[in-house]
Protein backbone atom coordinates (compact mmCIF):
# COMPACT_ATOMS: atom_id res chain seq x y z
CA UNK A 1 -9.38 -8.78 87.90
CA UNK A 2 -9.36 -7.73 84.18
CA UNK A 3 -8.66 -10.78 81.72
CA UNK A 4 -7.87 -10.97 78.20
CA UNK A 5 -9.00 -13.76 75.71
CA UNK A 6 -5.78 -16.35 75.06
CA UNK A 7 -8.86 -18.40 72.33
CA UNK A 8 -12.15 -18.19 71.66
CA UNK A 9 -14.01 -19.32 74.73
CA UNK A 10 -10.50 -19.24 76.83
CA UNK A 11 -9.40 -16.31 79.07
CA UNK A 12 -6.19 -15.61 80.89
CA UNK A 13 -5.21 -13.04 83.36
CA UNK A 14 -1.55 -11.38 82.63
CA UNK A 15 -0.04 -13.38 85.81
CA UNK A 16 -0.81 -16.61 84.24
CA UNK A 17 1.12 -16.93 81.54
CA UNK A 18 1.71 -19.74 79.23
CA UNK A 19 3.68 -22.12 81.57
CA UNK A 20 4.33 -25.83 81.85
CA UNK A 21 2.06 -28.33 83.82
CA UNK A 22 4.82 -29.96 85.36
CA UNK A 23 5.30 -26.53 86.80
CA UNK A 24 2.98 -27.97 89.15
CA UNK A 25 2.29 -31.12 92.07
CA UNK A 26 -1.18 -30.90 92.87
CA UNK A 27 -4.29 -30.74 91.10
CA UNK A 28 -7.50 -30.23 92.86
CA UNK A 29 -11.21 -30.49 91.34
CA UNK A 30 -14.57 -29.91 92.54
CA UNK A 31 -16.75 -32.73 90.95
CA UNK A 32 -20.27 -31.10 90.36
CA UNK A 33 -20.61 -29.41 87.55
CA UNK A 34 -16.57 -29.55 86.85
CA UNK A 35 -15.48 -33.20 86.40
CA UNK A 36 -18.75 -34.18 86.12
CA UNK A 37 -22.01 -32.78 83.90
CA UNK A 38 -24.47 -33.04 86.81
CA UNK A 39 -25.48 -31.97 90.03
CA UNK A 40 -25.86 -35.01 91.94
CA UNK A 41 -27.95 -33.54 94.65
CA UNK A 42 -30.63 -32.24 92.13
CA UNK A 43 -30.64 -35.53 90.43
CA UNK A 44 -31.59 -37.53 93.28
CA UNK A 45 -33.44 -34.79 94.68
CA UNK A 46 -35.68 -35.74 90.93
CA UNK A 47 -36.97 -39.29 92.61
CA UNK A 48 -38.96 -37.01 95.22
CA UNK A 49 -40.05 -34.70 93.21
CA UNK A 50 -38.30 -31.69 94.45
CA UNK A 51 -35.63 -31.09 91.60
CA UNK A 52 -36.74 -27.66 90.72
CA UNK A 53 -36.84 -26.92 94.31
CA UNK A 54 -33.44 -28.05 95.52
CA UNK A 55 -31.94 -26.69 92.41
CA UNK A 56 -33.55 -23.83 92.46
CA UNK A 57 -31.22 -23.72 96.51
CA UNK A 58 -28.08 -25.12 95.09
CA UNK A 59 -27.75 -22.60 91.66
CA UNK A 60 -28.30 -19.65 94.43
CA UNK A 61 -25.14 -20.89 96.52
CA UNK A 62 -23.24 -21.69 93.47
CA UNK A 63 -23.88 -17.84 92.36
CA UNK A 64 -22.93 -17.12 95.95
CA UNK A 65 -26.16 -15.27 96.59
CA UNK A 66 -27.07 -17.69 99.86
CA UNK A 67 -23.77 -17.69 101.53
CA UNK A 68 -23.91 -20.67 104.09
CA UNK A 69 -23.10 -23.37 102.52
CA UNK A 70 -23.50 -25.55 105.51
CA UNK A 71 -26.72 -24.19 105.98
CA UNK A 72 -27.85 -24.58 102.54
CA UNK A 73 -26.82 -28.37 102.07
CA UNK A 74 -28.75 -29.37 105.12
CA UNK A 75 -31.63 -28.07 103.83
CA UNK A 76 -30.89 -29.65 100.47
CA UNK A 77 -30.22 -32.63 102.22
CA UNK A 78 -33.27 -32.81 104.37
CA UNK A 79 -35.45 -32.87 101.11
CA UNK A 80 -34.04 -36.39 100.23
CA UNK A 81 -35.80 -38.17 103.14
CA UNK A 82 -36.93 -41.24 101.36
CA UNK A 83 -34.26 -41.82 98.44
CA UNK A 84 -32.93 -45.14 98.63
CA UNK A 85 -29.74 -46.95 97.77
CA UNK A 86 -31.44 -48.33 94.41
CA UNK A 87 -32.57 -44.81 93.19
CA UNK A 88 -28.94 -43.15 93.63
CA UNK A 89 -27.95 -46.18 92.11
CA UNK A 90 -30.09 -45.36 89.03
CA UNK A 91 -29.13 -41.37 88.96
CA UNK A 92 -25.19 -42.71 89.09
CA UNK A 93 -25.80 -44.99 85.84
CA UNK A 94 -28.11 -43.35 83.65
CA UNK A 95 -27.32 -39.42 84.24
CA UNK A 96 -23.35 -39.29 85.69
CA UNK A 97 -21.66 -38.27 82.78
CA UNK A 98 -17.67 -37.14 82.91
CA UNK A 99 -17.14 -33.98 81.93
CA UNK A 100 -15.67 -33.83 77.67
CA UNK A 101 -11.76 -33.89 78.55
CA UNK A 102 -11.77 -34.50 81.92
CA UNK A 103 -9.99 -37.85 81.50
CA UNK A 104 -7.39 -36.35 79.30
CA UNK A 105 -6.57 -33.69 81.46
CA UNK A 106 -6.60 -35.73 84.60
CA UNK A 107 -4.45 -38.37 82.68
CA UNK A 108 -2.32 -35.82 81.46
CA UNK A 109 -1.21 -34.00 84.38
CA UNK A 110 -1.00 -37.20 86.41
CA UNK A 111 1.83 -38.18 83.60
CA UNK A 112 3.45 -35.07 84.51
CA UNK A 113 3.72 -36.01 87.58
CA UNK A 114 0.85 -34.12 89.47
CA UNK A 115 -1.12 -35.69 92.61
CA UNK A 116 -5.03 -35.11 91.70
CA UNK A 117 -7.34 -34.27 94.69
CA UNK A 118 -10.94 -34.53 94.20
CA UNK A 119 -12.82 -32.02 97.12
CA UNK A 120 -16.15 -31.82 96.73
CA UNK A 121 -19.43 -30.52 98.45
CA UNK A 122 -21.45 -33.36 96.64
CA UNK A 123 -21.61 -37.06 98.04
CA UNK A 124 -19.16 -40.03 98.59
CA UNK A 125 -21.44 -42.14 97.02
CA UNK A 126 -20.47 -40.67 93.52
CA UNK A 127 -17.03 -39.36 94.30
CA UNK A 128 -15.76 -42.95 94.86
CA UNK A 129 -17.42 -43.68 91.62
CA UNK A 130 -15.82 -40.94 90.08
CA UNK A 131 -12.39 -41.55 92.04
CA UNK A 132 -12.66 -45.30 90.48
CA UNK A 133 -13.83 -43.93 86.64
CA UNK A 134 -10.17 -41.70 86.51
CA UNK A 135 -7.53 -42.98 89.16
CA UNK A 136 -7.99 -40.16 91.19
CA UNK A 137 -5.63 -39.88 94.00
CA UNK A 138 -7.26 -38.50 97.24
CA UNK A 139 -11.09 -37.30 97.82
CA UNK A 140 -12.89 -35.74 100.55
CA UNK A 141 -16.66 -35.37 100.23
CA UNK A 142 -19.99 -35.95 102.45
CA UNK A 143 -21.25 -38.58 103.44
CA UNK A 144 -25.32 -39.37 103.58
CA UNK A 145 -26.79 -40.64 106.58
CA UNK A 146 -28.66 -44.20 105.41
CA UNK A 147 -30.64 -46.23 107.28
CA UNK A 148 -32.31 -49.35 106.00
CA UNK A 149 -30.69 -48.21 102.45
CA UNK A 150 -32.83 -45.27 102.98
CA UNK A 151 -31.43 -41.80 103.19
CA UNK A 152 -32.72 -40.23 106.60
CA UNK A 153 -32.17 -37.03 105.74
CA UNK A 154 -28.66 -35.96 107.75
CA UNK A 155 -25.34 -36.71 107.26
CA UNK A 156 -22.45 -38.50 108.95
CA UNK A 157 -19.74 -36.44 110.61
CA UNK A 158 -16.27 -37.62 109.69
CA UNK A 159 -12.98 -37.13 111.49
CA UNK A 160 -12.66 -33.21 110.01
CA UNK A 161 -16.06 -32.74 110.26
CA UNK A 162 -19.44 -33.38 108.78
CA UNK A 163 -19.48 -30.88 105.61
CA UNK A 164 -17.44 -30.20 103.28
CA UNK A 165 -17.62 -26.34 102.78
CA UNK A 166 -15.25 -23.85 101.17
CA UNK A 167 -13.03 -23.48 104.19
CA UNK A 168 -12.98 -27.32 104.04
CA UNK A 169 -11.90 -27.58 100.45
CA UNK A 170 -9.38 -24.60 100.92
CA UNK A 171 -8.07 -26.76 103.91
CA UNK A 172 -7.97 -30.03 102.74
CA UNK A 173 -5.91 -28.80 99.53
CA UNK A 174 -3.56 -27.29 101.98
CA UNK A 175 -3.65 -30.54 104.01
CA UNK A 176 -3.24 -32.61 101.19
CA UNK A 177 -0.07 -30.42 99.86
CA UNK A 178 1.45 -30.01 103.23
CA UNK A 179 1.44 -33.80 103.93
CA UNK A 180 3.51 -34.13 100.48
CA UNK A 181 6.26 -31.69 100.64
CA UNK A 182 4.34 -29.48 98.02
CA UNK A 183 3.78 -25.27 98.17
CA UNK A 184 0.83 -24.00 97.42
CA UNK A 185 2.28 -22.10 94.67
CA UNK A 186 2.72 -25.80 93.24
CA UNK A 187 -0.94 -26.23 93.08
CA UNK A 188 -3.53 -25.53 90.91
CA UNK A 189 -7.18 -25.36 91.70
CA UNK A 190 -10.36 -26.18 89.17
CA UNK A 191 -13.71 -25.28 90.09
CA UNK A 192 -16.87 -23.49 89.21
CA UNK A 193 -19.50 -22.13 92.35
CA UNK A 194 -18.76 -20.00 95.08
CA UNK A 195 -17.47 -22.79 97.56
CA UNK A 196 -14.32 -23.06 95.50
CA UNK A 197 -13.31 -19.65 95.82
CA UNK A 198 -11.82 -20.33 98.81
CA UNK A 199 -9.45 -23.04 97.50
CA UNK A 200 -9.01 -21.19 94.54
CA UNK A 201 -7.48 -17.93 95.95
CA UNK A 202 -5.18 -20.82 97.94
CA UNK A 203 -3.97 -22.39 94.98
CA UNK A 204 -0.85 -20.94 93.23
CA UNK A 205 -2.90 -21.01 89.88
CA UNK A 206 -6.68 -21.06 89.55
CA UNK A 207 -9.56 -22.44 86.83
CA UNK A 208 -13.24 -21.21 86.49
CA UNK A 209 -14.76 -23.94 84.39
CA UNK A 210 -18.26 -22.91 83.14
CA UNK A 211 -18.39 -20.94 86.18
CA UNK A 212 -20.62 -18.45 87.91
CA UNK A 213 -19.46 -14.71 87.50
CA UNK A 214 -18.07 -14.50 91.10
CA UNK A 215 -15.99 -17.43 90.25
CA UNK A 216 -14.81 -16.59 86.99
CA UNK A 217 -13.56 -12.96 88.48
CA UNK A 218 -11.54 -14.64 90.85
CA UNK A 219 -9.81 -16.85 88.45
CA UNK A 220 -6.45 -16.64 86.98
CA UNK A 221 -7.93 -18.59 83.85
CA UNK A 222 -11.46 -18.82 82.64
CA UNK A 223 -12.52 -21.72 80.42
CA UNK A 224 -16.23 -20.73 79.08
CA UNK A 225 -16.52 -22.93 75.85
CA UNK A 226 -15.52 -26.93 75.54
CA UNK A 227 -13.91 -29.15 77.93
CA UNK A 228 -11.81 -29.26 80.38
CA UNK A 229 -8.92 -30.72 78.47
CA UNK A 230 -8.60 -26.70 77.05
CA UNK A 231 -6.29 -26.27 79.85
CA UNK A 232 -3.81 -27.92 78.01
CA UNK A 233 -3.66 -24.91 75.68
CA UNK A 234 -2.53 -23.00 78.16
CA UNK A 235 -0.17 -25.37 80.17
CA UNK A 236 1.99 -27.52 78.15
């Protein structure tokens, strides 16, 4: 999908013209990597000493090169036998970080009017946090067994189900929307790996934030350079 450059660092496909945020109802984000600067997995994946390993699984699914993301977090997952309450603690006070202009957007569109949905393949454990940090209105993310404050190494199946995958993010925007009266033309869809293409191509306008390539080809706009608030350029 061929894209030209609306600013430096800022691209736009033809179909997404300038238009107004209030345009819109519903606002979903991944968290990794999008509202916030880290990968929470490979962080607390650090306290066992398999960062470079379990990053090395999660860049590969972000690029879309391993394909089952199901597959892929339980293997992820099953490296952080050990991990306790105290170290994700640590990894959600000294390296969560919001992403530059995530706040502004988020309290921007939410003055517009817009419901914000956080939908994430990540963890509960920080997506409350994060929920908490920006008013966020609805999340859905995984939940880590624990046992003994001690991660075991599996995770607990909720009433959808126990992952949250790309067909689980593309449902629960739909879910989300559907439950408020709101088309998914009316929604708009930030994210940057391969498991939020499938919300993405669901949402009546879609964001690529420091994405992948797959991701940024599938986007209507492309934000490559600064923070998130850049949307604003675009929607007014």
């Amino acid at each position: 999908m061929p894209a030209s450059e609306f600013a430096p660092g800022l691209t736009i496909q033809s179909s997404a013209a300038p238009q107004k945020l209030s345009d819109y109802k519903l606002m979903a984000f991944d968290m990794d990597s999008t509202l916030i600067t880290i990968e929470c997995i490979d962080e607390i994946a650090d306290v066992t000493g398999k960062k470079a390993e379990v990053a090395a699984i999660t860049e590969a699914t972000m690029r879309g090169e391993i394909t089952d993301f199901k597959d892929s977090l339980r293997q992820r997952v099953g490296k952080l036998v050990g991990v306790t309450e105290a170290d994700m603690a640590r990894v959600l006070a000294e390296r969560l970080r919001l992403t530059p202009g995530a706040e502004k957007l988020v309290k921007t569109a939410q003055a517009a009017g817009l419901k914000v949905l956080l939908v994430s393949g990540g963890f509960t454990y920080f997506a409350e946090h994060v929920r908490g940090l920006l008013g966020i209105d609805f999340v859905r993310a995984n939940v880590l067994e624990m046992q003994d404050g001690v991660v075991t190494g599996g995770l607990i199946e909720q009433t959808w189900g126990d992952i949250c995958d790309g067909a689980e993010k593309r449902r629960t925007l739909l879910e989300v929307a559907s439950l408020r009266g709101i088309a998914p033309s009316q929604c708009m869809a930030v994210g940057d790996g391969s498991n939020d293409i499938p919300m993405m191509q669901a949402a009546g306008l879609s964001v690529a934030y420091h994405a992948k390539p797959r991701v940024r080809a599938e986007a209507n706009i492309c934000i490559n350079e600064g923070g998130l608030d850049r949307l604003l350029e675009i929607l007014q």
